[in-house]
N, C-alpha and C. Protein backbone atom coordinates (compact mmCIF):
# COMPACT_ATOMS: atom_id res chain seq x y z
N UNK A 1 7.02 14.27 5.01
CA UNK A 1 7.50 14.25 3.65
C UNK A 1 7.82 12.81 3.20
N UNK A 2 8.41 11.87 4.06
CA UNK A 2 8.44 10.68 3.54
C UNK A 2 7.64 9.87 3.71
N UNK A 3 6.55 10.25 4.23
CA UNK A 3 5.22 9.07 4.33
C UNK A 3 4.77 9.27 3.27
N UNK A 4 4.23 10.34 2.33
CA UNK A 4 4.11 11.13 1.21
C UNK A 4 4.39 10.56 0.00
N UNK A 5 5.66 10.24 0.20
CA UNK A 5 7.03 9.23 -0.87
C UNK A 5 6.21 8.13 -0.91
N UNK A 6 6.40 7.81 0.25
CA UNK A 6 6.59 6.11 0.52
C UNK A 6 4.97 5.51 -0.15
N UNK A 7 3.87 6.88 0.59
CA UNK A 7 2.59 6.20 -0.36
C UNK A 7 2.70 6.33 -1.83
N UNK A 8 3.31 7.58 -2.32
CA UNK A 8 2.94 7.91 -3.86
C UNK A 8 3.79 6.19 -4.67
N UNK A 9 5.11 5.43 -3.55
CA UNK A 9 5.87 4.77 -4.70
C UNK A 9 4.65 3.76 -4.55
N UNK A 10 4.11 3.55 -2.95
CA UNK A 10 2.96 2.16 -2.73
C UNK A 10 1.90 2.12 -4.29
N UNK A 11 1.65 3.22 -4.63
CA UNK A 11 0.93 3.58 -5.13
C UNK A 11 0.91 3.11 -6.56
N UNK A 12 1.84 3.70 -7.06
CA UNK A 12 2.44 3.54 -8.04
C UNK A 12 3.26 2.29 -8.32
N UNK A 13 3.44 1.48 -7.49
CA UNK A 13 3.49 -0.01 -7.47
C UNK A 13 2.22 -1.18 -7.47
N UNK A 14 1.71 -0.66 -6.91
CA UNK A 14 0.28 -0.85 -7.04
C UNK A 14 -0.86 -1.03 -8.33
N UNK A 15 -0.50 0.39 -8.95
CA UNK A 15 -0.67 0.68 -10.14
C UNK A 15 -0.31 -0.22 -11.65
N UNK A 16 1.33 -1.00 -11.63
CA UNK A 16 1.95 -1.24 -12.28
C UNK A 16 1.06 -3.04 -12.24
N UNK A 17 0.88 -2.82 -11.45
CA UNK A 17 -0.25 -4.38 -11.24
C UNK A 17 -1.01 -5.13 -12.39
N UNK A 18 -2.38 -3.89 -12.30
CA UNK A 18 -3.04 -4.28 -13.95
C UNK A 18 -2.65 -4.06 -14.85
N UNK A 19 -1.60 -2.80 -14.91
CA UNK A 19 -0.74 -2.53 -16.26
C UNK A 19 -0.07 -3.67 -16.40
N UNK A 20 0.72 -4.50 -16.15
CA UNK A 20 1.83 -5.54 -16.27
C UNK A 20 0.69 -6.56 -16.44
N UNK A 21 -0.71 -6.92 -15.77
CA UNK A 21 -1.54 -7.73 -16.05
C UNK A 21 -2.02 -7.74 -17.66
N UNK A 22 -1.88 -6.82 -17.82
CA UNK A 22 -3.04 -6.33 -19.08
C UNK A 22 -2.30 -6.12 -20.47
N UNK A 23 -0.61 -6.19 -19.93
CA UNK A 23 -0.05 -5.91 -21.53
C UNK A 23 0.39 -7.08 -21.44
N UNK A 24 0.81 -7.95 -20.51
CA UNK A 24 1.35 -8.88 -20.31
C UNK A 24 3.22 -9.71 -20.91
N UNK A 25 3.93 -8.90 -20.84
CA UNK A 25 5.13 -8.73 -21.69
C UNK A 25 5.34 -10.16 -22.13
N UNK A 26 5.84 -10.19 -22.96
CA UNK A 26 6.03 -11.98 -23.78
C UNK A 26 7.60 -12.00 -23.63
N UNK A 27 8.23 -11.48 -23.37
CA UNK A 27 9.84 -11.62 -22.65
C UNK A 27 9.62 -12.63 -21.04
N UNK A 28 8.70 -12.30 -20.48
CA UNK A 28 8.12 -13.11 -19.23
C UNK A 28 7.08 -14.36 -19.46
N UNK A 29 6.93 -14.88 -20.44
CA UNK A 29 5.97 -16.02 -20.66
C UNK A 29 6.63 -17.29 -20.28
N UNK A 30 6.32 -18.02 -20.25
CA UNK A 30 6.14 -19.60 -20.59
C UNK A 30 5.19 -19.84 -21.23
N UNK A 31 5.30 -20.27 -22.62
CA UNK A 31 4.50 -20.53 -23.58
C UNK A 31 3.29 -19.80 -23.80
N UNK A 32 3.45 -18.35 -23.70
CA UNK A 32 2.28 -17.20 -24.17
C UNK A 32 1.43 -17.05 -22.70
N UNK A 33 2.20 -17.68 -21.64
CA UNK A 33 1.36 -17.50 -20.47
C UNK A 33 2.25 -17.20 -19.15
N UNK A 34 1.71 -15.64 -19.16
CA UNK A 34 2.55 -14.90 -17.98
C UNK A 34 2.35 -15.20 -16.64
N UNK A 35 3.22 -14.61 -15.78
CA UNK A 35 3.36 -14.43 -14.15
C UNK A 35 2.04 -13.93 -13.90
N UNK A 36 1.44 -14.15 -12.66
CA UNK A 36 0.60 -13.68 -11.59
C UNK A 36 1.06 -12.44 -11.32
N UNK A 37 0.62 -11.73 -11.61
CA UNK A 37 1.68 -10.32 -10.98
C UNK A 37 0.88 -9.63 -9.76
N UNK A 38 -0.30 -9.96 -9.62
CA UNK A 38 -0.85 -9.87 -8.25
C UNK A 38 -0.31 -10.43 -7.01
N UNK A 39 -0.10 -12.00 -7.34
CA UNK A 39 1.05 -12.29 -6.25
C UNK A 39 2.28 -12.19 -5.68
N UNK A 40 2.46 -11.50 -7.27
CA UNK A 40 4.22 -10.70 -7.27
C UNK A 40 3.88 -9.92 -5.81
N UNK A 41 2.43 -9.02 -6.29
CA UNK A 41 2.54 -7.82 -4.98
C UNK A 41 1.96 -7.96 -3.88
N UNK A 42 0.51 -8.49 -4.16
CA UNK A 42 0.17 -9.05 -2.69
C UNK A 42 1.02 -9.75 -1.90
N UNK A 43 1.47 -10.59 -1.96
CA UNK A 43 2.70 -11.67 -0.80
C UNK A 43 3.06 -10.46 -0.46
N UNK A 44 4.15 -9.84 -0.63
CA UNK A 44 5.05 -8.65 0.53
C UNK A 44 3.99 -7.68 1.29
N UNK A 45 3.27 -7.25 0.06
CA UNK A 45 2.10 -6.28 0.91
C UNK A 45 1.60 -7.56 2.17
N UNK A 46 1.43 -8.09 2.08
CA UNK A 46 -0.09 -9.07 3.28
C UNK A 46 1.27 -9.22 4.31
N UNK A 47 2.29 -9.80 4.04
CA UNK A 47 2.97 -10.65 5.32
C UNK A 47 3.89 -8.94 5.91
N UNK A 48 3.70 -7.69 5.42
CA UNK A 48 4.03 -6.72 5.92
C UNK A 48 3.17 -5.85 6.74
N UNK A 49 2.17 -6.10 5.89
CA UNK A 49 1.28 -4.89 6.84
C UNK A 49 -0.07 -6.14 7.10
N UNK A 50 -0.12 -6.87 7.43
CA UNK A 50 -1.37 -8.13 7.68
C UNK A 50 -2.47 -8.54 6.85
N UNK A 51 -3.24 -9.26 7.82
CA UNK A 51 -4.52 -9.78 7.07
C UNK A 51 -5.79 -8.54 6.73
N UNK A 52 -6.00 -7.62 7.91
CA UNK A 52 -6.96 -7.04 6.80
C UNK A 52 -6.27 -5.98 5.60
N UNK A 53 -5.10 -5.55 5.49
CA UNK A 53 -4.80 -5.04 4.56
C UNK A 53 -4.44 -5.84 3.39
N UNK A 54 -3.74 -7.05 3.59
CA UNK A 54 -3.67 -8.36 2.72
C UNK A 54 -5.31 -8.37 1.89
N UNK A 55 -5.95 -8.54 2.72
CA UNK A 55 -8.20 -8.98 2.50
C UNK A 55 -8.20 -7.63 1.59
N UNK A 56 -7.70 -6.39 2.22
CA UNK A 56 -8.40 -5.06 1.15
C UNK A 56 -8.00 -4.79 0.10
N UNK A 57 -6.50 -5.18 -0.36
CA UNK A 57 -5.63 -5.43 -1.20
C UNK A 57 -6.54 -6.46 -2.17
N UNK A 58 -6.62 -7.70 -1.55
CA UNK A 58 -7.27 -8.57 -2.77
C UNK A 58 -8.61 -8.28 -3.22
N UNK A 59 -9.47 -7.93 -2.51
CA UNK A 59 -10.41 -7.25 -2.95
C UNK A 59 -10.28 -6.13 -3.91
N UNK A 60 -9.60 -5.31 -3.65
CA UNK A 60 -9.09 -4.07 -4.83
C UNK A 60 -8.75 -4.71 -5.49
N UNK A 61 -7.84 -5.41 -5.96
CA UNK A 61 -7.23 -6.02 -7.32
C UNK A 61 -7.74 -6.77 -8.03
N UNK A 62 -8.69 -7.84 -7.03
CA UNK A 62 -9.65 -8.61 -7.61
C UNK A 62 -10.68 -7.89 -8.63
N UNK A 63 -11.25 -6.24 -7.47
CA UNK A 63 -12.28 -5.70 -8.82
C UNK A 63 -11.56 -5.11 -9.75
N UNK A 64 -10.21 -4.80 -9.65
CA UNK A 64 -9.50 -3.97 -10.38
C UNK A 64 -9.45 -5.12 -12.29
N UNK A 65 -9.04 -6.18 -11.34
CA UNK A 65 -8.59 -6.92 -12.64
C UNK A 65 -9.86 -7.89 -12.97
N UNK A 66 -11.15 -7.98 -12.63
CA UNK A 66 -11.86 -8.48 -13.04
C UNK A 66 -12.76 -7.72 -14.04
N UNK A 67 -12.64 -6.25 -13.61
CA UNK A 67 -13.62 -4.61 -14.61
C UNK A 67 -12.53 -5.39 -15.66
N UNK A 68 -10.90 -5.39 -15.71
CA UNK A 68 -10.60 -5.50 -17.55
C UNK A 68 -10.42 -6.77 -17.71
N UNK A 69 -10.42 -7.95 -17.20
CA UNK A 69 -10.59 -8.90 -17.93
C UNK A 69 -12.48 -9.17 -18.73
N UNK A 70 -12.84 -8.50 -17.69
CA UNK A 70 -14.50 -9.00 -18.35
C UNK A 70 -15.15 -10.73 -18.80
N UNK A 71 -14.30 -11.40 -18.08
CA UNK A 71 -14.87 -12.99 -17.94
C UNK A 71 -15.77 -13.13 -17.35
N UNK A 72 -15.79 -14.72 -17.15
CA UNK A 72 -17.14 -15.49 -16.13
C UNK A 72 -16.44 -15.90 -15.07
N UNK A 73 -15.69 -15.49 -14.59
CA UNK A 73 -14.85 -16.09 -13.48
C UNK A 73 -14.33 -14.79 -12.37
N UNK A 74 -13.87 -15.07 -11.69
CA UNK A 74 -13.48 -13.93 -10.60
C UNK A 74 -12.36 -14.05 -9.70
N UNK A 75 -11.20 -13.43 -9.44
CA UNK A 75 -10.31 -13.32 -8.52
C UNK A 75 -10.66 -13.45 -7.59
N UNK A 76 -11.53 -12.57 -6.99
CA UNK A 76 -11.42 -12.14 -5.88
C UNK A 76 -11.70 -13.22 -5.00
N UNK A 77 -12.11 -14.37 -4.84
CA UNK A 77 -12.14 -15.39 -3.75
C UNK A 77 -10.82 -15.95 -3.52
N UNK A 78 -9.96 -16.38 -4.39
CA UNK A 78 -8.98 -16.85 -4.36
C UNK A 78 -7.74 -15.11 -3.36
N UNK A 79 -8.14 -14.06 -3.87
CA UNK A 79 -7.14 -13.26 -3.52
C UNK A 79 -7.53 -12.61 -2.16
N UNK A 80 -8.96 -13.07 -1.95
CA UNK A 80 -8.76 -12.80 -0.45
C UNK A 80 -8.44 -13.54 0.44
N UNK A 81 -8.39 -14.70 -0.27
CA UNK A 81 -7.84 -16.08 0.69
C UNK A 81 -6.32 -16.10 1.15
N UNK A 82 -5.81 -15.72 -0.02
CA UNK A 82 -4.57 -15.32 -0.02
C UNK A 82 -4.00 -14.33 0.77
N UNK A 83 -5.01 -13.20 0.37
CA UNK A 83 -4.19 -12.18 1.72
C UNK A 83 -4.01 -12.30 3.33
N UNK A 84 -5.42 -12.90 3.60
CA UNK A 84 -5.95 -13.47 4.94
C UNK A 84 -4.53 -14.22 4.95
N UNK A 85 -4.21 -15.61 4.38
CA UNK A 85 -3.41 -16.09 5.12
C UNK A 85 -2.02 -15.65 5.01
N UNK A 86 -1.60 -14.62 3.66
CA UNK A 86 0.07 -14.27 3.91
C UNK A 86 -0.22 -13.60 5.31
N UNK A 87 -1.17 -12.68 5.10
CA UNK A 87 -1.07 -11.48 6.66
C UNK A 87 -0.68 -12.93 7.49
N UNK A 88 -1.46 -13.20 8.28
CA UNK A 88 -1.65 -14.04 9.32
C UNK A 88 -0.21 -14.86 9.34
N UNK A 89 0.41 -15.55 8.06
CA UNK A 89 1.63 -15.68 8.21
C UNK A 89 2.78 -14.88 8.29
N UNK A 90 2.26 -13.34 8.08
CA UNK A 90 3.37 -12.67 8.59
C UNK A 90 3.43 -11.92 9.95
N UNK A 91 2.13 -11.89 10.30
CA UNK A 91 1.94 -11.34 11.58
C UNK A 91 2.30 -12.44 12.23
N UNK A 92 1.84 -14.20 12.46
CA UNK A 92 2.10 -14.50 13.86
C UNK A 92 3.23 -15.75 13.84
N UNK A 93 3.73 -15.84 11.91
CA UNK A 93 4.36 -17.01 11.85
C UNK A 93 6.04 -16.32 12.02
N UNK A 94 6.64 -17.24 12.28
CA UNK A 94 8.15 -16.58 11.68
C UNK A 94 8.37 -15.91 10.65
N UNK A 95 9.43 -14.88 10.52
CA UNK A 95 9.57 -14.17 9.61
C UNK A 95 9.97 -14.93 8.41
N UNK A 96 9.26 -14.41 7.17
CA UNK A 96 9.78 -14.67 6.07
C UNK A 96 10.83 -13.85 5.34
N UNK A 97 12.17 -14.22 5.13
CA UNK A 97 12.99 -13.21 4.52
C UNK A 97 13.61 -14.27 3.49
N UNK A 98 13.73 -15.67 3.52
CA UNK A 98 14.87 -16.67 2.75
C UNK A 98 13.52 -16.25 1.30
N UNK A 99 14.36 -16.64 0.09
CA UNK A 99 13.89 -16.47 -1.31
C UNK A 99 13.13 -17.44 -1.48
N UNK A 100 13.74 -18.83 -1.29
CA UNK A 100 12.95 -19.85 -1.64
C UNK A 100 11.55 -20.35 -0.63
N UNK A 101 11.41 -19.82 0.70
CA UNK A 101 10.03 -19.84 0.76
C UNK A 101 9.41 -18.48 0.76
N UNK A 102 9.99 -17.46 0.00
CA UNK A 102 8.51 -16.35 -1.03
C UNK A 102 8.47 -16.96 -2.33
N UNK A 103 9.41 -17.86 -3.01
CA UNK A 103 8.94 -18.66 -4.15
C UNK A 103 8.23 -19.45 -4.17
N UNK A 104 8.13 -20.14 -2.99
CA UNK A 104 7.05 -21.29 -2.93
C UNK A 104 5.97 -20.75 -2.38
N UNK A 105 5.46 -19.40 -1.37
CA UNK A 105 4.38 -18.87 -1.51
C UNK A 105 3.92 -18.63 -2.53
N UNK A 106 4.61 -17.80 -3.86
CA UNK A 106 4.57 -17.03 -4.93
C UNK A 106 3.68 -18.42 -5.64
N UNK A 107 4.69 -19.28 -5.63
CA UNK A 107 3.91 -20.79 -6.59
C UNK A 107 2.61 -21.22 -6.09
N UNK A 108 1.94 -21.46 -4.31
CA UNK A 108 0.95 -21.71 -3.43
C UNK A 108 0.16 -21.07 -4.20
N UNK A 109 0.44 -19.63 -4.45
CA UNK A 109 -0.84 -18.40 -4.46
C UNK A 109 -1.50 -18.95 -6.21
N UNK A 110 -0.29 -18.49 -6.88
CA UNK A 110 -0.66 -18.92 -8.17
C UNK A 110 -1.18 -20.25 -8.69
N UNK A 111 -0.69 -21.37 -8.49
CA UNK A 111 -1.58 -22.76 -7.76
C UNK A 111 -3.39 -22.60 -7.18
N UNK A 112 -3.10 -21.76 -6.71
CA UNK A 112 -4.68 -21.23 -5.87
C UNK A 112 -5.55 -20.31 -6.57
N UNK A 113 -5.33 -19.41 -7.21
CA UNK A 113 -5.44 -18.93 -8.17
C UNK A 113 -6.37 -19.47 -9.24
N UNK A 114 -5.30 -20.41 -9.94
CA UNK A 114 -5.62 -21.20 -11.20
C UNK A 114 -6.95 -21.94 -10.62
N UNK A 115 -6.59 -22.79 -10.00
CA UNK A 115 -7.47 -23.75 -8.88
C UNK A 115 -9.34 -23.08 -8.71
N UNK A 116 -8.44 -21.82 -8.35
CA UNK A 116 -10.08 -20.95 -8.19
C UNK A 116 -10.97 -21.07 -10.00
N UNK A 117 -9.91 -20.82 -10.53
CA UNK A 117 -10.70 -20.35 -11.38
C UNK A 117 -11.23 -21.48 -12.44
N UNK A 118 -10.45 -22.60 -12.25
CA UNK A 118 -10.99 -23.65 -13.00
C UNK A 118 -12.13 -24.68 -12.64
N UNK A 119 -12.02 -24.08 -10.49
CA UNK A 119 -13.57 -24.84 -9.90
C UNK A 119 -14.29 -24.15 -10.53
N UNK A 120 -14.40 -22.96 -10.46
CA UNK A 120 -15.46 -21.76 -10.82
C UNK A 120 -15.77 -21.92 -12.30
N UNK A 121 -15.04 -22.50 -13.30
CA UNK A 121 -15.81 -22.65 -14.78
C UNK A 121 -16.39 -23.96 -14.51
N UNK A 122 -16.11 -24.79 -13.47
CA UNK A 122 -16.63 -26.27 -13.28
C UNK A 122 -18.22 -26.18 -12.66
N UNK A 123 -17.93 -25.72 -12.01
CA UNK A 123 -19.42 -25.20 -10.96
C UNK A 123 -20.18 -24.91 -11.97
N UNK A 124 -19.75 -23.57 -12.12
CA UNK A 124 -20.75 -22.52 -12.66
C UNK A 124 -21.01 -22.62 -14.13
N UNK A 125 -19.87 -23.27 -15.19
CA UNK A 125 -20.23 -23.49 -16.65
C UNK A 125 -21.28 -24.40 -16.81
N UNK A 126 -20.83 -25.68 -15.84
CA UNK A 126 -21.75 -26.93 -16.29
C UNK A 126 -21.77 -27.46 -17.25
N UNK A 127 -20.19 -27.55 -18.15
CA UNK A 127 -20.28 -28.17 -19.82
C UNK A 127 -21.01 -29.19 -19.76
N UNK A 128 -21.51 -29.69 -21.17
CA UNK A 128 -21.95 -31.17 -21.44
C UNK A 128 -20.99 -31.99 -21.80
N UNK A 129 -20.14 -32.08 -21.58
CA UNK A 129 -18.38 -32.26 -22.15
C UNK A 129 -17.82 -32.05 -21.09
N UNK A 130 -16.69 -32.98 -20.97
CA UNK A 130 -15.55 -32.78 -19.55
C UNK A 130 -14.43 -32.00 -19.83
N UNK A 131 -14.67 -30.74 -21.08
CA UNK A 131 -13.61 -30.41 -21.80
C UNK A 131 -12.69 -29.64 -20.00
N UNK A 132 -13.07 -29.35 -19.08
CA UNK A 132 -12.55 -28.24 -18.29
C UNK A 132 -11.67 -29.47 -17.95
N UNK A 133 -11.29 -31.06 -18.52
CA UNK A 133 -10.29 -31.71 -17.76
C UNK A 133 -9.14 -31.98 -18.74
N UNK A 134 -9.05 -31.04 -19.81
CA UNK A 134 -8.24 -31.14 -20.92
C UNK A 134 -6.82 -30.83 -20.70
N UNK A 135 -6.18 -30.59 -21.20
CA UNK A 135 -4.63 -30.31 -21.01
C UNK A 135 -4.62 -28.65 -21.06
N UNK A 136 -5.28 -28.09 -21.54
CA UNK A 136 -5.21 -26.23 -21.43
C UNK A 136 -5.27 -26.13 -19.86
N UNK A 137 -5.98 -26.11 -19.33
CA UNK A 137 -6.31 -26.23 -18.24
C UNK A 137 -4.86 -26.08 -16.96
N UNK A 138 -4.37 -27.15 -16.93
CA UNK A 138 -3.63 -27.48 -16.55
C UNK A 138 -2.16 -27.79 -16.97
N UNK A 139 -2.15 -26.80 -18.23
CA UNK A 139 -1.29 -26.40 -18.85
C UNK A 139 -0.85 -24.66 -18.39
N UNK A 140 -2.11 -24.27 -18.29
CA UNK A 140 -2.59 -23.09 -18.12
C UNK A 140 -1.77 -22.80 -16.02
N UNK A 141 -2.46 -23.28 -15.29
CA UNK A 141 -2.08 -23.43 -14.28
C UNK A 141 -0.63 -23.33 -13.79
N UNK A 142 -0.25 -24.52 -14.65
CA UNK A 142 1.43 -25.08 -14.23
C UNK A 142 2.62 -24.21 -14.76
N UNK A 143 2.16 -23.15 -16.16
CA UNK A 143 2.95 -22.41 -16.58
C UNK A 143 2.95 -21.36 -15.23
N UNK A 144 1.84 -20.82 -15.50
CA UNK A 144 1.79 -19.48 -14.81
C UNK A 144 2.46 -19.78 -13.25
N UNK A 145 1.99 -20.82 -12.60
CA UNK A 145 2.70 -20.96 -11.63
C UNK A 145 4.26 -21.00 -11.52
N UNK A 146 5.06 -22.06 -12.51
CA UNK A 146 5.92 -21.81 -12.22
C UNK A 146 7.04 -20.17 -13.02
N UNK A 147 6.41 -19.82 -13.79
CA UNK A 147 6.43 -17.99 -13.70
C UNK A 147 6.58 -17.64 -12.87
N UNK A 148 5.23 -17.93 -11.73
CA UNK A 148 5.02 -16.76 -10.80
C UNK A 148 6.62 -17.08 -9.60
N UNK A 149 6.57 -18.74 -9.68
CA UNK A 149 7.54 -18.99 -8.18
C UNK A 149 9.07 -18.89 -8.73
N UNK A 150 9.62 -18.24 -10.46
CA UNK A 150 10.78 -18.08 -10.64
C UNK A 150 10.76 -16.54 -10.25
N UNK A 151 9.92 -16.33 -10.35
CA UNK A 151 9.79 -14.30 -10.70
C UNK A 151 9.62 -14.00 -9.19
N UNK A 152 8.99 -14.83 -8.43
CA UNK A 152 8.61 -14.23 -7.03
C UNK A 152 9.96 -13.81 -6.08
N UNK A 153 11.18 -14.56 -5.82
CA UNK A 153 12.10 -13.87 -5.55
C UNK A 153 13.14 -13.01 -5.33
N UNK A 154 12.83 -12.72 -7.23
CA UNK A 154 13.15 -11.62 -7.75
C UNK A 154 12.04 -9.94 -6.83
N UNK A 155 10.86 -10.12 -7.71
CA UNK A 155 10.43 -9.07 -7.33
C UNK A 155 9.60 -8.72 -6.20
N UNK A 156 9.22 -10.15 -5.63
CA UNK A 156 9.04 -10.19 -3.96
C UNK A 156 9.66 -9.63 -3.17
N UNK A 157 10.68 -9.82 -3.18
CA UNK A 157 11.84 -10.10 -2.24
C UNK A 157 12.10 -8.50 -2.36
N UNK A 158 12.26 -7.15 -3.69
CA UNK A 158 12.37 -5.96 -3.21
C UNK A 158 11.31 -5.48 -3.01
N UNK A 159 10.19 -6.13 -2.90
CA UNK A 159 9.26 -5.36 -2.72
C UNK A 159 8.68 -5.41 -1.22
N UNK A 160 9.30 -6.51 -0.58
CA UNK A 160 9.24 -6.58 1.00
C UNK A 160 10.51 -5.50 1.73
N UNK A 161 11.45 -5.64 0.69
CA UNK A 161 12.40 -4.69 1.61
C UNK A 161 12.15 -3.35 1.48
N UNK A 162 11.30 -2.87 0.41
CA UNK A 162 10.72 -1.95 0.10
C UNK A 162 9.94 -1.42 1.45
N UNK A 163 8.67 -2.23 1.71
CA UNK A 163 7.90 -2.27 2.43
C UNK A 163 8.33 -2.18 3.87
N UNK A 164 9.19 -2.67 4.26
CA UNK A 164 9.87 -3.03 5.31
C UNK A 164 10.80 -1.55 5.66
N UNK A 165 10.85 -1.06 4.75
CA UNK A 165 12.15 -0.06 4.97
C UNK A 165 11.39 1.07 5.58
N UNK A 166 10.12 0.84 5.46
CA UNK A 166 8.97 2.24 5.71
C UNK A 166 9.25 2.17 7.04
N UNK A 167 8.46 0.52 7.56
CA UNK A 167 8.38 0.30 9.02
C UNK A 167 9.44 0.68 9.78
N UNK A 168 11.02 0.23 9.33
CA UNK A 168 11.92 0.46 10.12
C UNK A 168 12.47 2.09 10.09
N UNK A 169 11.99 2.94 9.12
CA UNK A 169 12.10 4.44 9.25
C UNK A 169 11.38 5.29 10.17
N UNK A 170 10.14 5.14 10.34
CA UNK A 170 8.80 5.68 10.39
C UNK A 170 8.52 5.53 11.91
């Protein structure tokens, strides 16, 4: 009965992912530009249950949130990179429990993220114009990041004890 629970809340946390992606609340912005909320959830998911569930996680979310954004660009390299290494840092590194380093993961991921996606219009656009070295750009980046690394302790942090509470029941 409580494995049952514990998947329907995974689930349903899970869920709240692209929803929170996709309406994007403007109470949470920095300048019209929200949190990562993938890294909100991936980080606790990967450094709890590892790297290939971290890898299957970003892959799901990656196609999840790439079907509704409908761009030229793609998550999913950046979010499997990410899972690979939270797992791997939670499986073989010391435990992470202090706030301020899941904030500075939270900031890494989102940093990496941005990063992905601004090689990937570089590569693959090929402007005739260096516009991809403009201030949006990296306006774009630096908000969302530091979003993601104020917000990550907040909702990191229950969402590992969340996670955590399974293991130590079960």
């Amino acid at each position: 009965m409580i494995r049952h629970q514990y998947r329907a809340l995974v689930c349903a946390t899970a869920l709240l992912v692209p929803c929170l992606s996709y309406i994007s609340p403007g109470f949470l912005a920095l300048m019209g530009i929200g949190p990562s909320w993938v890294v909100l959830w991936l980080l606790p998911w990967a450094l709890e249950e590892g790297s290939f569930s971290g890898v299957l996680a970003g892959v799901s979310f990656g196609l999840i949130l790439d079907s509704i954004s409908l761009g030229d660009v793609t998550q999913i390299p950046a979010l499997v990179i990410l899972g690979f290494w939270w797992g791997r840092l939670g499986r073989i590194g010391i435990p992470i429990e202090k706030v301020f380093s899941l904030g500075l993961l939270g900031w890494l991921g989102s940093v990496l993220i941005g990063l992905c996606f601004w090689l990937q219009l570089f590569f693959f656009k090929r402007p005739v114009s260096v516009d991809l070295f403009n201030s949006w750009s990296l306006h774009t980046i630096f908000a969302q990041s530091i979003m993601t690394a104020l917000l990550t302790p907040i909702v990191s942090s229950r969402l590992l004890l969340f996670f955590r509470s399974r293991s130590n029941s079960v």
